[in-house]
PDB file of N, CA and C in Angstrom:
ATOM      1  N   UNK A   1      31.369  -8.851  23.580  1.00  0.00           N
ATOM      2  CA  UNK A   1      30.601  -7.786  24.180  1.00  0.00           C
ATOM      3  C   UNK A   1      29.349  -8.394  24.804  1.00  0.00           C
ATOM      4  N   UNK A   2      29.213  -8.336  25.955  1.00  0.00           N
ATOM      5  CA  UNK A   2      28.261  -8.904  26.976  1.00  0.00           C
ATOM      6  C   UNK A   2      27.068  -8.123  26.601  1.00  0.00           C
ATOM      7  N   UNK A   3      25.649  -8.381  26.474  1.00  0.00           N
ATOM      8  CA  UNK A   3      24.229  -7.460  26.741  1.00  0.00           C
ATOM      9  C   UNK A   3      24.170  -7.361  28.041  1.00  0.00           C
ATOM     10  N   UNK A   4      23.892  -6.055  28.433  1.00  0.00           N
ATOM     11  CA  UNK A   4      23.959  -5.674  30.088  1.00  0.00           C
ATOM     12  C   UNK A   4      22.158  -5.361  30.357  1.00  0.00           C
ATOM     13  N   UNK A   5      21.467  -5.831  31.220  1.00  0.00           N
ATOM     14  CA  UNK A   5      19.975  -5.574  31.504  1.00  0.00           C
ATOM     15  C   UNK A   5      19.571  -4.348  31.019  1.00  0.00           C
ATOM     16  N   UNK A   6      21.105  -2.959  31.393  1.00  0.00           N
ATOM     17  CA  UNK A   6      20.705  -1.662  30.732  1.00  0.00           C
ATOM     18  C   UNK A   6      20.555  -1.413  29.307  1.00  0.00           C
ATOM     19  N   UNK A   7      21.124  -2.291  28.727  1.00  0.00           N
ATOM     20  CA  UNK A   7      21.725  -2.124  26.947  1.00  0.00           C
ATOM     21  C   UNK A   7      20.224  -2.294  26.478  1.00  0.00           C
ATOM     22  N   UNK A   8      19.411  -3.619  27.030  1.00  0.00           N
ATOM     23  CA  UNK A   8      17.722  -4.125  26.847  1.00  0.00           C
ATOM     24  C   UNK A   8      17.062  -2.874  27.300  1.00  0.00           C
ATOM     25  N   UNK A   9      16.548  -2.558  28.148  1.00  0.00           N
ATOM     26  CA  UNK A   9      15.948  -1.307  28.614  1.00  0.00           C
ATOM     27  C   UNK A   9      16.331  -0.416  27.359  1.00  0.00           C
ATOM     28  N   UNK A  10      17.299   0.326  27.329  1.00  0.00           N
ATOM     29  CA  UNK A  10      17.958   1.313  26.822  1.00  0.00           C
ATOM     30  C   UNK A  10      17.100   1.547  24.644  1.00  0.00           C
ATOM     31  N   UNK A  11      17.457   0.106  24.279  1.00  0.00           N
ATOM     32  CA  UNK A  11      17.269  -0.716  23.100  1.00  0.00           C
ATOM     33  C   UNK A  11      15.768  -0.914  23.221  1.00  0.00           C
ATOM     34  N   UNK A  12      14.642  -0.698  24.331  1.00  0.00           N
ATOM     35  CA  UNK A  12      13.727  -0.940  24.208  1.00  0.00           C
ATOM     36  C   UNK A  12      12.896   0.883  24.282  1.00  0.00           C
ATOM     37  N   UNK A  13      13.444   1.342  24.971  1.00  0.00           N
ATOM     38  CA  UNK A  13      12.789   2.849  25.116  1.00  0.00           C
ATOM     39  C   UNK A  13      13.120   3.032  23.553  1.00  0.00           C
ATOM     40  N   UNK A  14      14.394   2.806  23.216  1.00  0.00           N
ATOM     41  CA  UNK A  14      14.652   3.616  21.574  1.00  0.00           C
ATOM     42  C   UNK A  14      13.815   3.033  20.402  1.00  0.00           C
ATOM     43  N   UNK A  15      13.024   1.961  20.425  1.00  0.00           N
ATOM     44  CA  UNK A  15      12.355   1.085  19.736  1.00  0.00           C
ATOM     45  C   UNK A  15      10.768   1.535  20.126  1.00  0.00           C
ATOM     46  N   UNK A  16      10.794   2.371  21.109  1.00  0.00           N
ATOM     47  CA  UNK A  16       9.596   2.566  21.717  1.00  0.00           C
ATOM     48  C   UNK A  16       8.246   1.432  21.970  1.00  0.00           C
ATOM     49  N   UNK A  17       9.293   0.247  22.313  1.00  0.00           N
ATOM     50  CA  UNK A  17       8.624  -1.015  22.993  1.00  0.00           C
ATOM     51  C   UNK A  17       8.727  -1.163  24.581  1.00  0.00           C
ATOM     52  N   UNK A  18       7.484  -1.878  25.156  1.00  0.00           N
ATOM     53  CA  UNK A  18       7.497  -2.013  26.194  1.00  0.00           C
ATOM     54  C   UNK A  18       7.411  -3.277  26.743  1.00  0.00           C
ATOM     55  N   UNK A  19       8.712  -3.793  27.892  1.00  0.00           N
ATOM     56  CA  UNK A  19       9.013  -4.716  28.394  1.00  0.00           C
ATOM     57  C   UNK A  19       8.857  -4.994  29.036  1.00  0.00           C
ATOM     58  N   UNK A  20       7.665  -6.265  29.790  1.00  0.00           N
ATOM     59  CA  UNK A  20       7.595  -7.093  31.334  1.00  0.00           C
ATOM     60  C   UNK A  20       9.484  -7.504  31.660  1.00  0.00           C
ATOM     61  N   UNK A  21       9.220  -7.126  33.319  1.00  0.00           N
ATOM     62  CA  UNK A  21      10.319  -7.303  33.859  1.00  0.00           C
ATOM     63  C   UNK A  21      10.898  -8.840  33.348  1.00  0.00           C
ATOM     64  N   UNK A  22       9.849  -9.766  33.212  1.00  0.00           N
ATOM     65  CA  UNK A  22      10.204 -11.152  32.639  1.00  0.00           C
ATOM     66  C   UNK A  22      10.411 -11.419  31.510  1.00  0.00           C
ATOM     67  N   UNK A  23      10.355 -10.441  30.742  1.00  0.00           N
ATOM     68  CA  UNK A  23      10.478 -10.141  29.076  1.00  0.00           C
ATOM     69  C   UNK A  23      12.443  -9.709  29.007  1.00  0.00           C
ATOM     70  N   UNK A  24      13.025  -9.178  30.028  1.00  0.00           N
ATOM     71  CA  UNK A  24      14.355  -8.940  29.627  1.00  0.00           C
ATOM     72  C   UNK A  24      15.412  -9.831  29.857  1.00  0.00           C
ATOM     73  N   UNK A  25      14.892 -10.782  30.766  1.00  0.00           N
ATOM     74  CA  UNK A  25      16.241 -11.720  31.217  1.00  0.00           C
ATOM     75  C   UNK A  25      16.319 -12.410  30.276  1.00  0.00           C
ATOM     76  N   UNK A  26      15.216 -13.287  29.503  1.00  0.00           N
ATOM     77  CA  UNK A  26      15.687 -13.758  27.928  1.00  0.00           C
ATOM     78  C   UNK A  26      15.827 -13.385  26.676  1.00  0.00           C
ATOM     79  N   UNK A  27      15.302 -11.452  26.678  1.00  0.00           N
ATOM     80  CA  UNK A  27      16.131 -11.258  25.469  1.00  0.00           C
ATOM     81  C   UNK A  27      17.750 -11.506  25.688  1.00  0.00           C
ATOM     82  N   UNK A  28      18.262 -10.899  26.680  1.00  0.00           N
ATOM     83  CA  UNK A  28      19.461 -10.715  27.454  1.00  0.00           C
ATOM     84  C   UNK A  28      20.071 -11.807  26.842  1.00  0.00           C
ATOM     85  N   UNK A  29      19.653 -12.922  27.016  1.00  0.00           N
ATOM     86  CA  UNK A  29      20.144 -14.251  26.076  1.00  0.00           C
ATOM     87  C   UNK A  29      20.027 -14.484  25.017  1.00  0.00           C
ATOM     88  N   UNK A  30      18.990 -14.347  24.257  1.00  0.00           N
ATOM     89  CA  UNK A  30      18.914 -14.435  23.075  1.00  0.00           C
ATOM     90  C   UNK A  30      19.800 -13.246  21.899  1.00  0.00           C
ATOM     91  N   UNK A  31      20.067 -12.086  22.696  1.00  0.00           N
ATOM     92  CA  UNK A  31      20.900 -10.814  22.047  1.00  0.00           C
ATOM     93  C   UNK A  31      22.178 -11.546  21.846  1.00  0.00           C
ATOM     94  N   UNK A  32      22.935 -12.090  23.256  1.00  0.00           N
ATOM     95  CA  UNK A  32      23.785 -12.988  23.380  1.00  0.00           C
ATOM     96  C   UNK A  32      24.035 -13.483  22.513  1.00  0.00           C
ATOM     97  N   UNK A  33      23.288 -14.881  22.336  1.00  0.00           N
ATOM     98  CA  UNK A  33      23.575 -15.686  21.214  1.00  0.00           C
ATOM     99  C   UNK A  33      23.634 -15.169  19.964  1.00  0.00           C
ATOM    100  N   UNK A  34      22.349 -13.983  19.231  1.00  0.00           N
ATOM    101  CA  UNK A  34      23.148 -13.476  18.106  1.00  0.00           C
ATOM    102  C   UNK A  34      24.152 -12.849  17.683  1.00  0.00           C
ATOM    103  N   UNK A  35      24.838 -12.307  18.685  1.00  0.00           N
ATOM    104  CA  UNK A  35      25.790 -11.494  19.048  1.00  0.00           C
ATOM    105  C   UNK A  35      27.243 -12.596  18.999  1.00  0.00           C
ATOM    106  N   UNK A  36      26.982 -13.813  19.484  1.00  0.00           N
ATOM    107  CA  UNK A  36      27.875 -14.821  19.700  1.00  0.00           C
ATOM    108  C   UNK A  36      27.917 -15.343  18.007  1.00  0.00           C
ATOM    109  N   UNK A  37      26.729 -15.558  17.443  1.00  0.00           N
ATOM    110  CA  UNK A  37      26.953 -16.287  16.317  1.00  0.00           C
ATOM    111  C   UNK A  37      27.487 -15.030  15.173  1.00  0.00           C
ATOM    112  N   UNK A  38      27.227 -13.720  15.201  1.00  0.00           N
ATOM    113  CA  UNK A  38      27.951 -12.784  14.442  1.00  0.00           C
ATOM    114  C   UNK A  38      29.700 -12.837  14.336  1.00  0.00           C
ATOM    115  N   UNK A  39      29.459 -12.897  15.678  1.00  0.00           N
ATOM    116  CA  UNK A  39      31.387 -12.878  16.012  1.00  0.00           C
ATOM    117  C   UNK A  39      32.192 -14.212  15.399  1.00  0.00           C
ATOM    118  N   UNK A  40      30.845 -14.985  14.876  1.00  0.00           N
ATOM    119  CA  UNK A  40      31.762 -16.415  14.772  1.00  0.00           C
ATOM    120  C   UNK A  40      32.126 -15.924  12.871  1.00  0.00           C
ATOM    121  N   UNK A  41      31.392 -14.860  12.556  1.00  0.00           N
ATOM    122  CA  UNK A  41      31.336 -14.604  10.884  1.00  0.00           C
ATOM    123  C   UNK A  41      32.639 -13.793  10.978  1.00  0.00           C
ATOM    124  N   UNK A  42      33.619 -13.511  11.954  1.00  0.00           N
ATOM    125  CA  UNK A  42      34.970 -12.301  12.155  1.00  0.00           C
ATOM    126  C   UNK A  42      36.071 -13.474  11.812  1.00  0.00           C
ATOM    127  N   UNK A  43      35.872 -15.064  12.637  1.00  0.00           N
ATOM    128  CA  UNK A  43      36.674 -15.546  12.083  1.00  0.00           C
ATOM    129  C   UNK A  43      36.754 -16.530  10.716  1.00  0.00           C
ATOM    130  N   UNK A  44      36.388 -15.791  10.044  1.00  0.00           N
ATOM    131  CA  UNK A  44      36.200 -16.394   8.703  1.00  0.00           C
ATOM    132  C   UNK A  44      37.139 -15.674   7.575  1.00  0.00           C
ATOM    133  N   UNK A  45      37.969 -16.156   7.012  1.00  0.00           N
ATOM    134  CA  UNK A  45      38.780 -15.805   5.599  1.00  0.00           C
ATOM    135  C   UNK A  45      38.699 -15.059   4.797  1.00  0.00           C
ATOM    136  N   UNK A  46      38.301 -13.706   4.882  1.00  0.00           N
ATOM    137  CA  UNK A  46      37.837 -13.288   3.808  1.00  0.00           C
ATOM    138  C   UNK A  46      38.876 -12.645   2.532  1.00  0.00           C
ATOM    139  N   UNK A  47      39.472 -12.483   2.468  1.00  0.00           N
ATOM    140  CA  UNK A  47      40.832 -11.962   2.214  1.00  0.00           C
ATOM    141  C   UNK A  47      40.432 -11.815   0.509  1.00  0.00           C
ATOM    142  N   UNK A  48      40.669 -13.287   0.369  1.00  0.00           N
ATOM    143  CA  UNK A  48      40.306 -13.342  -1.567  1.00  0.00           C
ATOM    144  C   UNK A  48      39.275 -13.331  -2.114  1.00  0.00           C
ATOM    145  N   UNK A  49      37.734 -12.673  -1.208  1.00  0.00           N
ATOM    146  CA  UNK A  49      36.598 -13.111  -1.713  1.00  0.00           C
ATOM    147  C   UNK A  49      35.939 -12.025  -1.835  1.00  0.00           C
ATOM    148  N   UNK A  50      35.309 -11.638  -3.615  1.00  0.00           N
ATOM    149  CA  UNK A  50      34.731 -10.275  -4.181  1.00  0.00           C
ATOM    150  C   UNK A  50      33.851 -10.159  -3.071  1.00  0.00           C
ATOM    151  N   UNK A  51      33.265  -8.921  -2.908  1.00  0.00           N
ATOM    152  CA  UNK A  51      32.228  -8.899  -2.425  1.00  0.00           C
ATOM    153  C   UNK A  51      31.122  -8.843  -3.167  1.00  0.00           C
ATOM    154  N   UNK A  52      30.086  -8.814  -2.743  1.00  0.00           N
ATOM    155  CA  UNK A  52      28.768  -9.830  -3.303  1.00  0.00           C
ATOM    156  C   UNK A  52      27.520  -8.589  -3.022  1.00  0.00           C
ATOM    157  N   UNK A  53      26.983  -7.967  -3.992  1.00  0.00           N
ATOM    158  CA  UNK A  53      25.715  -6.833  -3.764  1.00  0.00           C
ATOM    159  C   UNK A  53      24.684  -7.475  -4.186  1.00  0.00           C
ATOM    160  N   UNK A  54      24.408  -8.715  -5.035  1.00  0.00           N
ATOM    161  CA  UNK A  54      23.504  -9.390  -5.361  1.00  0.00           C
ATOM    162  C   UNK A  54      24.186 -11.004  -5.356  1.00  0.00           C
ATOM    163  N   UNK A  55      23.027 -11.656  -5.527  1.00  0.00           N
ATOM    164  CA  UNK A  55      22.962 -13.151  -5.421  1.00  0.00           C
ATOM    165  C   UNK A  55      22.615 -13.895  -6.978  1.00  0.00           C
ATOM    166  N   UNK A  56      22.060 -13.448  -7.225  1.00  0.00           N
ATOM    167  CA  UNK A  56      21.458 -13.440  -8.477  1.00  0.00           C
ATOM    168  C   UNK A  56      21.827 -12.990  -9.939  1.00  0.00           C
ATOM    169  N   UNK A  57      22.251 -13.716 -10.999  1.00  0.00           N
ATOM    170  CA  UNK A  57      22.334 -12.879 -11.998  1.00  0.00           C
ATOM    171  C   UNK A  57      21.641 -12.235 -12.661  1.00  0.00           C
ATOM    172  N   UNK A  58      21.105 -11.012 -12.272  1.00  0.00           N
ATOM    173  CA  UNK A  58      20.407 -10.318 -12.492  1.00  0.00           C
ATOM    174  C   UNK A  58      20.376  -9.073 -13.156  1.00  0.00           C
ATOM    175  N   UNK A  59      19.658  -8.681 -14.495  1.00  0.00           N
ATOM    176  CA  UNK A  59      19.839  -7.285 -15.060  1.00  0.00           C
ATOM    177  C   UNK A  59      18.488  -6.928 -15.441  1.00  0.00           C
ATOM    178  N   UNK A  60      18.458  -5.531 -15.600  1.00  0.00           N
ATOM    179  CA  UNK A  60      17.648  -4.788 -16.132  1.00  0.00           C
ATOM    180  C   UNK A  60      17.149  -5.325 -17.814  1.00  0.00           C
ATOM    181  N   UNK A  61      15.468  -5.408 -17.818  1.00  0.00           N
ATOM    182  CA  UNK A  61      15.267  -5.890 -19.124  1.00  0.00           C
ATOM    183  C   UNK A  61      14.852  -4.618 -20.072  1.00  0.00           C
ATOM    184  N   UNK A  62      15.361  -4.215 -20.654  1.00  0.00           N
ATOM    185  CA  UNK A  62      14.720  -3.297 -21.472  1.00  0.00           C
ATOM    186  C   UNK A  62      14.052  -3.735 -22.337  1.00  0.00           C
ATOM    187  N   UNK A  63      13.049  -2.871 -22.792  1.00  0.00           N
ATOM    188  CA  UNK A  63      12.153  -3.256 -24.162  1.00  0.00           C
ATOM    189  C   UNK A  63      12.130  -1.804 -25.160  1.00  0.00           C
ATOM    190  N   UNK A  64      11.472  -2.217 -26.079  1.00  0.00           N
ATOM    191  CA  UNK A  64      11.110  -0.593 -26.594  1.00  0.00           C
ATOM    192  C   UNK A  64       9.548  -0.318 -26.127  1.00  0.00           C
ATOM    193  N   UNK A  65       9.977   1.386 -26.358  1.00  0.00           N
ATOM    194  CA  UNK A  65       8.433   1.633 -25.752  1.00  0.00           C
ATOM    195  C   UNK A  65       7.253   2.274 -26.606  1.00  0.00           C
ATOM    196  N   UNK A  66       6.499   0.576 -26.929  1.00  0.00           N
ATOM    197  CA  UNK A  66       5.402   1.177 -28.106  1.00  0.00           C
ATOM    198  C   UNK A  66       4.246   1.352 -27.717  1.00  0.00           C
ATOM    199  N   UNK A  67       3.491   2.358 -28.589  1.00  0.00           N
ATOM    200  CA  UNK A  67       2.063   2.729 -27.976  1.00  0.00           C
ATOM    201  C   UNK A  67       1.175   1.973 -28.566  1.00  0.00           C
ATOM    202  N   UNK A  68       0.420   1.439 -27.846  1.00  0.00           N
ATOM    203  CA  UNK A  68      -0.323   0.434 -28.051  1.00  0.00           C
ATOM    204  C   UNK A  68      -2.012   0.898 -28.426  1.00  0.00           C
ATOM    205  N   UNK A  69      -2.513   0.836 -29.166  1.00  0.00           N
ATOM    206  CA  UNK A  69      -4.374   0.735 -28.566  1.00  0.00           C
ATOM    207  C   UNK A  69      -4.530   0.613 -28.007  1.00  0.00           C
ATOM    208  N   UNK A  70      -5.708   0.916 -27.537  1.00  0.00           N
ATOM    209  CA  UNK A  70      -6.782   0.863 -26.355  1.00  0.00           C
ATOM    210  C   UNK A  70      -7.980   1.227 -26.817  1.00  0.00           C
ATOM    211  N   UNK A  71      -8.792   0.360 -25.890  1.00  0.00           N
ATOM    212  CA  UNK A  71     -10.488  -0.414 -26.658  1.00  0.00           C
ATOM    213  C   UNK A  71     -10.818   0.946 -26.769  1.00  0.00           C
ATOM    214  N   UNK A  72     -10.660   2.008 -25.309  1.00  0.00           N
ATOM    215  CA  UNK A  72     -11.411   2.964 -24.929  1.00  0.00           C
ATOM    216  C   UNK A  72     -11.167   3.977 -25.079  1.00  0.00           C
ATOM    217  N   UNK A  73     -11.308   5.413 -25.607  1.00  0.00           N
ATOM    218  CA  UNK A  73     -10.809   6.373 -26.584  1.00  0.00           C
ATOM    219  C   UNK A  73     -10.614   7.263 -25.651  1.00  0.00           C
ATOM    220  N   UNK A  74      -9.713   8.058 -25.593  1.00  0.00           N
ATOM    221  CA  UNK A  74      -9.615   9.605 -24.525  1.00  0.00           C
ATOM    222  C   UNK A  74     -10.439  10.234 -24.765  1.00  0.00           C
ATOM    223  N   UNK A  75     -11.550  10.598 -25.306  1.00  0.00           N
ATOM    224  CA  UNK A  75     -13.193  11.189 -25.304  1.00  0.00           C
ATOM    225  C   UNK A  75     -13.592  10.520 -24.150  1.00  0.00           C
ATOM    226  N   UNK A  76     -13.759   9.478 -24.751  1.00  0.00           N
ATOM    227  CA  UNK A  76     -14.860   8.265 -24.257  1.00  0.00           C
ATOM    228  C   UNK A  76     -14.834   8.161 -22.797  1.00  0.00           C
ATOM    229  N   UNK A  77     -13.792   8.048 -22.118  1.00  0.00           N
ATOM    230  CA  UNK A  77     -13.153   8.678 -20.945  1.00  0.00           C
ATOM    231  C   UNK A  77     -13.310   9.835 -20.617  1.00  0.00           C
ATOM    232  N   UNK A  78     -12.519  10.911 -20.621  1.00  0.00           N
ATOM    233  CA  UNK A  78     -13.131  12.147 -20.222  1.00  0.00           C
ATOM    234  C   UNK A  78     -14.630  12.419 -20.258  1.00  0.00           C
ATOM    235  N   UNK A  79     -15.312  12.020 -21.057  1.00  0.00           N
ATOM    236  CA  UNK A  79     -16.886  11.688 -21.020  1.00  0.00           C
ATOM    237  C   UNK A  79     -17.539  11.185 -19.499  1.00  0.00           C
ATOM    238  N   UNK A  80     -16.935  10.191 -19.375  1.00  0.00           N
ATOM    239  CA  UNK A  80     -17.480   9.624 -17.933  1.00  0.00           C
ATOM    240  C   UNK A  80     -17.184  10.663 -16.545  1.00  0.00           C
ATOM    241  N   UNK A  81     -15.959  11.378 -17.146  1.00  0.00           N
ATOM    242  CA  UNK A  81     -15.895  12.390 -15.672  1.00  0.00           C
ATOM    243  C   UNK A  81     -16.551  13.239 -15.161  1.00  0.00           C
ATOM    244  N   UNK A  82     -16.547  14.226 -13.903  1.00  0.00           N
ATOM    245  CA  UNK A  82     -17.817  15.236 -12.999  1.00  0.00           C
ATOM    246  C   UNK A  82     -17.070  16.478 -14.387  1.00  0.00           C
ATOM    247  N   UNK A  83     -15.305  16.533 -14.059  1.00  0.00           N
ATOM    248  CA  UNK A  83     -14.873  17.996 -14.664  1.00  0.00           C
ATOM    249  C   UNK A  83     -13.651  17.305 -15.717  1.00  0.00           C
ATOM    250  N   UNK A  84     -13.560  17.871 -16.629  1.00  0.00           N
ATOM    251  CA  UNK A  84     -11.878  17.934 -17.420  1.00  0.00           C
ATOM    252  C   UNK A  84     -11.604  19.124 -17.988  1.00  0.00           C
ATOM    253  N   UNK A  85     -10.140  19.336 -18.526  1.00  0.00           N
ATOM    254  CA  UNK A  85      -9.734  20.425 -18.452  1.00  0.00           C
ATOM    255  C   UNK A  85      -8.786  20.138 -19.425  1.00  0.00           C
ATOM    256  N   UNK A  86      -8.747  21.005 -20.426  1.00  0.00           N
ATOM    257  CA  UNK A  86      -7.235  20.463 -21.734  1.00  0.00           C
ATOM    258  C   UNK A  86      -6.816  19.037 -21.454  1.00  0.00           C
ATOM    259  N   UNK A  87      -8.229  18.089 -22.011  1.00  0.00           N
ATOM    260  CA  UNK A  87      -7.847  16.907 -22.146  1.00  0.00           C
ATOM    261  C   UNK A  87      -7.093  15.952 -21.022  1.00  0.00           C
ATOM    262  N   UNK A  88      -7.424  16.908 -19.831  1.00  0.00           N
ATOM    263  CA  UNK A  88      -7.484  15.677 -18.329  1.00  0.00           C
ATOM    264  C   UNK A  88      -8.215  15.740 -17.144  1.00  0.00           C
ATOM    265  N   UNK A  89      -8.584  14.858 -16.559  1.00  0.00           N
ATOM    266  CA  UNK A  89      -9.144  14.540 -16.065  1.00  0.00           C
ATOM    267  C   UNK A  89      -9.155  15.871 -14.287  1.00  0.00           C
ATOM    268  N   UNK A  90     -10.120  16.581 -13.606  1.00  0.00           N
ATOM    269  CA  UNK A  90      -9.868  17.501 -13.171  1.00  0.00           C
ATOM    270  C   UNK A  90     -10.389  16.604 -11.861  1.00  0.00           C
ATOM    271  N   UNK A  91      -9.475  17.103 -10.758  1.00  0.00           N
ATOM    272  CA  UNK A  91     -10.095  16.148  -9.588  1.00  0.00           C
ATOM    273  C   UNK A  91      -9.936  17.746  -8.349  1.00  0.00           C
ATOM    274  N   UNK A  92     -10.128  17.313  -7.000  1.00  0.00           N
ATOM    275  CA  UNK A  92      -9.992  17.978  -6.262  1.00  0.00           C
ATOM    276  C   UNK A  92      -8.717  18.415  -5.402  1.00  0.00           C
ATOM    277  N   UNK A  93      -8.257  19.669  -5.173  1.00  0.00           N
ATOM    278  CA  UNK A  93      -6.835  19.355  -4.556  1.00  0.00           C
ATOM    279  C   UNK A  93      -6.759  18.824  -3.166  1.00  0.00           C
ATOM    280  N   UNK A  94      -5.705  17.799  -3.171  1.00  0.00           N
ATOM    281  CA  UNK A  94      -5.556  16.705  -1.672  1.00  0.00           C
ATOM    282  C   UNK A  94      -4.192  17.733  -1.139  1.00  0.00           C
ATOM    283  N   UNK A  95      -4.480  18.116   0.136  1.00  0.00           N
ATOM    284  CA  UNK A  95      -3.131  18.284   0.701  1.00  0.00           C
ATOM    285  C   UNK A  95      -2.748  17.256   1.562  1.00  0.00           C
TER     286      UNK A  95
END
């Protein structure tokens, strides 16, 4: 599949980028070539090979979830605030 000067234009309004007339004759090539080196990944074997969603052996670490101390007491805190309200902290509404 060839990049046509229109396909650049076209690919550039939808990106809402703007292109010097000297800016398209070498994407035009460069689309090309990635376009050329994609097609070279069609002739490749794939037949017997899992497919692959990660690279990495990778899992989820769980821990348990303990409550810890803290230096600074939920008074001691609410103390420092302008307003609180049943033990939280009262701020202003953001829309």
């Amino acid at each position: 599949m060839a990049i046509t000067r229109e396909d650049v234009v076209h690919l550039a309004e939808l990106s809402n980028i703007s292109l010097a007339e000297g800016q398209i004759e070498p994407l035009i090539k460069d689309l090309d070539n990635i376009l050329g080196y994609i097609s070279q990944l069609d002739e490749l074997d794939t037949d017997n090979v899992e497919p692959t969603y990660q690279c990495f052996d990778m899992q989820n670490v769980w821990r348990e979830d303990e409550i810890e101390e803290f230096e600074a007491k939920r008074e001691d805190l609410l103390a420092l605030t302008r307003e609180s309200e049943d033990n939280q902290i009262k701020v202003p509404k953001v829309l």
